[in-house]
C-alpha atoms as a PDB file:
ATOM      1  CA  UNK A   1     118.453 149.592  45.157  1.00  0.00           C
ATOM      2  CA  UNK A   2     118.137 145.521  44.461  1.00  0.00           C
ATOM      3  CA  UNK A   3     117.153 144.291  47.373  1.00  0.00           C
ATOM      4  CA  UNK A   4     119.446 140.678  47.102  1.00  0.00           C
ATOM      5  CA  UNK A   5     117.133 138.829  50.151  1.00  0.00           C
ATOM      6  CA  UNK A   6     114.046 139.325  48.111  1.00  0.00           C
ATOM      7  CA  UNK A   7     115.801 138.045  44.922  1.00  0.00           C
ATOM      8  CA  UNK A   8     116.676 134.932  46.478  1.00  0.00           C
ATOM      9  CA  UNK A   9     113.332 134.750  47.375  1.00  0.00           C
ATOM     10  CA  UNK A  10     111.946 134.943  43.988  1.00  0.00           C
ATOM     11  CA  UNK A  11     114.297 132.640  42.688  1.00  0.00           C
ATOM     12  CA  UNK A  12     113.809 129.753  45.344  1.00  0.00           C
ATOM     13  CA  UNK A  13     110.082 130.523  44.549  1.00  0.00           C
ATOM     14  CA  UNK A  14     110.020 130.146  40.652  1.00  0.00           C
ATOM     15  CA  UNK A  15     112.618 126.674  41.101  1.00  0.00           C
ATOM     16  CA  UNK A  16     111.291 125.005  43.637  1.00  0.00           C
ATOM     17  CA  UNK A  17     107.652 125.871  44.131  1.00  0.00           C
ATOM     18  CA  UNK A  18     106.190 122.067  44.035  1.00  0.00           C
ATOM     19  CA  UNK A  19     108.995 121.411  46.238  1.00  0.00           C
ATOM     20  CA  UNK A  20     108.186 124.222  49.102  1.00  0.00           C
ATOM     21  CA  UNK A  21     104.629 123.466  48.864  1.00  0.00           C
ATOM     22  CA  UNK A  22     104.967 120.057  49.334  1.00  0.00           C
ATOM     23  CA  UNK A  23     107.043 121.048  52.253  1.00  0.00           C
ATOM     24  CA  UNK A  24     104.552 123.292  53.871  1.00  0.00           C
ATOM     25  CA  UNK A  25     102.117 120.814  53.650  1.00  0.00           C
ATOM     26  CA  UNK A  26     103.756 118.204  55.399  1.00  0.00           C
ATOM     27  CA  UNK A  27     104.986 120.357  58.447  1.00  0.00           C
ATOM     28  CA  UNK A  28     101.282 121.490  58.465  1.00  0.00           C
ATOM     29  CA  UNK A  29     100.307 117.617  58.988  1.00  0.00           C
ATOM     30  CA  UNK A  30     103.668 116.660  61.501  1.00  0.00           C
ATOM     31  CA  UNK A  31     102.320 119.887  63.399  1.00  0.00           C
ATOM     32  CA  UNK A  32      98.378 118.549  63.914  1.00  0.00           C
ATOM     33  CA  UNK A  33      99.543 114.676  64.230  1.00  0.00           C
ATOM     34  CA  UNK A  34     102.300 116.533  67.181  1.00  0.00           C
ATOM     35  CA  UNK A  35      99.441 118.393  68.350  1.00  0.00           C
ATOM     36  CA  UNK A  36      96.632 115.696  68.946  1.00  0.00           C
ATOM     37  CA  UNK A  37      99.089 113.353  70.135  1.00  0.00           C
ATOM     38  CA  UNK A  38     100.269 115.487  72.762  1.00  0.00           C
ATOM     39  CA  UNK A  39      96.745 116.475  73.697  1.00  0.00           C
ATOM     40  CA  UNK A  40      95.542 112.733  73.572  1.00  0.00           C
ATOM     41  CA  UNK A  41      98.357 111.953  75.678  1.00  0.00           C
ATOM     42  CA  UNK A  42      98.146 114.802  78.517  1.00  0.00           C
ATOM     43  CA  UNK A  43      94.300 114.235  78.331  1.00  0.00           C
ATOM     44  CA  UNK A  44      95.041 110.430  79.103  1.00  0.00           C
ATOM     45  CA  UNK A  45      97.410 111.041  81.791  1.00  0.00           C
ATOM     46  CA  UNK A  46      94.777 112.472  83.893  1.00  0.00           C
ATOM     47  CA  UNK A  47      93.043 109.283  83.656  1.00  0.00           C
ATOM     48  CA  UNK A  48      95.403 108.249  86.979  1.00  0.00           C
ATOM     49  CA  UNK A  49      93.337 110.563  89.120  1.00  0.00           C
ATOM     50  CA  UNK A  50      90.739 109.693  91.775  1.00  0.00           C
ATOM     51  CA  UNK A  51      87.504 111.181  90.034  1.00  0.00           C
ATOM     52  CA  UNK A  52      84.084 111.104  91.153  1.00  0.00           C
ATOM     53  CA  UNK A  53      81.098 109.478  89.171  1.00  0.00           C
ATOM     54  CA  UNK A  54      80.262 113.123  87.368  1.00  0.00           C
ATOM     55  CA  UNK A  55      84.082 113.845  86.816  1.00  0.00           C
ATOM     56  CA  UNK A  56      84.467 110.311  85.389  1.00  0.00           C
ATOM     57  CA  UNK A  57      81.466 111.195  82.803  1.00  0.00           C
ATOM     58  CA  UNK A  58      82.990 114.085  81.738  1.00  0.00           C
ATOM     59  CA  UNK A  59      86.284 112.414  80.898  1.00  0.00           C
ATOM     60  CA  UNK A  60      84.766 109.291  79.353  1.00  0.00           C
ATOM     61  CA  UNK A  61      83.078 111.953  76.792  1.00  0.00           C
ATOM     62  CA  UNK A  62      86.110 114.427  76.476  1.00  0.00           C
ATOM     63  CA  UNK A  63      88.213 111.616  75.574  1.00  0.00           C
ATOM     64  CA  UNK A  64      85.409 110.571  73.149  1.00  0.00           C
ATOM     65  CA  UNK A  65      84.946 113.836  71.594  1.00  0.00           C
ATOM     66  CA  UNK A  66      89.217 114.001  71.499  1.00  0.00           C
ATOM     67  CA  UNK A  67      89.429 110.743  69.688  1.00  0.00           C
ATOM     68  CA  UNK A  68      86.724 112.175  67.109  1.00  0.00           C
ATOM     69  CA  UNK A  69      88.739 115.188  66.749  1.00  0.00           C
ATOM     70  CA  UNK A  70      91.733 113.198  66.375  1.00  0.00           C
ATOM     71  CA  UNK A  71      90.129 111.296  63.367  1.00  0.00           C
ATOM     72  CA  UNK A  72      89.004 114.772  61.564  1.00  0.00           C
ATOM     73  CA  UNK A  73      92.091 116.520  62.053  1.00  0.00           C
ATOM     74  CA  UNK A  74      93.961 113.449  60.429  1.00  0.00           C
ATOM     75  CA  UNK A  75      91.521 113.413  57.062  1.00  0.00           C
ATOM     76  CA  UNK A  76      91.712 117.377  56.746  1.00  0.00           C
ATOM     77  CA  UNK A  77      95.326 117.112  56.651  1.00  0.00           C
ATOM     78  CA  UNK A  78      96.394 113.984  54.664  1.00  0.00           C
ATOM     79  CA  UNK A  79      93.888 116.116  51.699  1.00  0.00           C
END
């Protein structure tokens, strides 16, 4: 039996292959810029909060450690 779903499949595969990859790719990039964004931001929020000297080090270098993150995320995915 021709299975029509997997036919389609292999047709949209063979026509537009540059086209889908180039696709994946850029929801693959939208998806880490979405994701360090959000995490830069919720991170920052907690800025607001009454921390103590020792809780204020540990932010200052978690954001510092985010915002390299941030940077290496962004060169991996704009390969």
């Amino acid at each position: 039996m021709l299975d029509w779903k997997e036919l389609r499949y292999w047709i949209a595969d063979k026509l537009f292959t540059k086209e889908l990859d180039e696709a994946f790719s850029m929801g693959i990039r939208e998806g880490a810029d979405f994701a360090t964004y959000k995490l830069c931001f919720n991170v920052k929020l907690q800025n607001h909060l009454k921390l103590t000297k020792t809780e204020q080090k540990g932010y200052d270098k978690a954001i510092e450690r985010m915002e390299a993150a941030k940077e290496e995320v962004q060169k991996r995915v704009k390969k």
